[in-house]
Protein backbone atom coordinates (compact mmCIF):
# COMPACT_ATOMS: atom_id res chain seq x y z
CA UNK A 1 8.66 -0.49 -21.15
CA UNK A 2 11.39 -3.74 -21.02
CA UNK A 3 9.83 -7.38 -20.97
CA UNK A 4 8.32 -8.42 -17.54
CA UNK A 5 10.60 -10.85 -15.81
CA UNK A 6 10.46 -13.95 -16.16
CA UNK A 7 10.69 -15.96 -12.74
CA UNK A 8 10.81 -19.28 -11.85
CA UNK A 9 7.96 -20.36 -10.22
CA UNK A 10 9.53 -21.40 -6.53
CA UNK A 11 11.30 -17.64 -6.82
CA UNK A 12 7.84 -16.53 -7.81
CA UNK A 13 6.14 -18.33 -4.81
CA UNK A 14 8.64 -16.51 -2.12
CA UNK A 15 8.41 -13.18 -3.81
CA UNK A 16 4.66 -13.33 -4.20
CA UNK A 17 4.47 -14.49 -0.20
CA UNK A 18 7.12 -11.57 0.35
CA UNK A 19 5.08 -9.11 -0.95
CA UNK A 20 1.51 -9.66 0.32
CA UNK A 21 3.40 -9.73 3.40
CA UNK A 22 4.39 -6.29 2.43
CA UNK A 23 1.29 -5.20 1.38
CA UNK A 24 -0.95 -6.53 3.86
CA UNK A 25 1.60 -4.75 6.00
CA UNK A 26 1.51 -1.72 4.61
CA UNK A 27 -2.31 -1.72 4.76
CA UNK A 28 -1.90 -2.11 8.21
CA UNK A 29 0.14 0.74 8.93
CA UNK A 30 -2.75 3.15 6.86
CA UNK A 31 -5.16 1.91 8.44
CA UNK A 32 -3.97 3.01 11.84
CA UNK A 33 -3.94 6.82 10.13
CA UNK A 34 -7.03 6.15 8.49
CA UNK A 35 -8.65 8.33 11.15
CA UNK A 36 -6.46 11.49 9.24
CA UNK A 37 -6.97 14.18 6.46
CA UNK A 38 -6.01 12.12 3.36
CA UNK A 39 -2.54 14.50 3.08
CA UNK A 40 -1.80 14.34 6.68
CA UNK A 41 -2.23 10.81 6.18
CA UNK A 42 0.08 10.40 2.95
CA UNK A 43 2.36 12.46 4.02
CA UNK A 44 2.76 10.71 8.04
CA UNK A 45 2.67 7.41 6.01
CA UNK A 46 5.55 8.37 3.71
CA UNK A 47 7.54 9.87 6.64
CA UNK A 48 6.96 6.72 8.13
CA UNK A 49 8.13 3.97 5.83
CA UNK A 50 10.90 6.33 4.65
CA UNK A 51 12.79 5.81 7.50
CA UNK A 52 11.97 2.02 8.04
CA UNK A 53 12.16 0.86 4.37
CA UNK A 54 15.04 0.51 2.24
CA UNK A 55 14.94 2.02 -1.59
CA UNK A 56 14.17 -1.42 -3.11
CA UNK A 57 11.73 -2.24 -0.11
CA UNK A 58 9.69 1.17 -0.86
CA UNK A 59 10.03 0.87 -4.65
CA UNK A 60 8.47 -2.64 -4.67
CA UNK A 61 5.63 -1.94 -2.09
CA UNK A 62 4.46 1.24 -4.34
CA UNK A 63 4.44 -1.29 -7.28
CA UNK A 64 2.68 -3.98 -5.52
CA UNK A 65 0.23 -1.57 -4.21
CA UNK A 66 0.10 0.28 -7.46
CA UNK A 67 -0.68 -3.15 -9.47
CA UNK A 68 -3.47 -4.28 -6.13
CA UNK A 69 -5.06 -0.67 -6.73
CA UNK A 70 -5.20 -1.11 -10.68
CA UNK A 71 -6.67 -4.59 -10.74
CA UNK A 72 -9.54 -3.41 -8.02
CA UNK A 73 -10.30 -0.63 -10.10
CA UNK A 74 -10.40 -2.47 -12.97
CA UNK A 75 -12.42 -5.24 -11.64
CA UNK A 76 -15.31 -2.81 -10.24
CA UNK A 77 -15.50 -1.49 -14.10
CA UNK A 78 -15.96 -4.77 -14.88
């Protein structure tokens, strides 16, 4: 795995706004298929953002959301 990046901390300020924007966004938009079969939802969801998010957009979302999911899990072990 490479070294995280370093960023400065007014670039990490924007990009940390940027992408609880994102998230909280992206939340958002599952929680109006929340009402769905898990697949059906995943799948409607995917469909969804894949034609409204850019490659880099839908590559950092799945990271921020994959990091938000680890740390909750984490923190309810601990």
């Amino acid at each position: 795995m490479p070294e995280p990046t370093d960023l400065p901390a007014a670039r990490r300020a924007d990009r940390d706004r940027e992408l609880n924007n994102l998230v909280d966004w992206l939340l958002a938009q599952a929680a109006d298929r929340d009402g769905l079969d898990v697949l059906e939802a995943s799948v409607d969801l995917a469909e969804w953002m894949a034609g409204r998010l850019g490659s880099r957009e839908l590559a950092e979302a799945v990271a921020a959301l994959a990091i938000r999911l680890h740390r909750s899990a984490s923190e309810v072990v601990l």
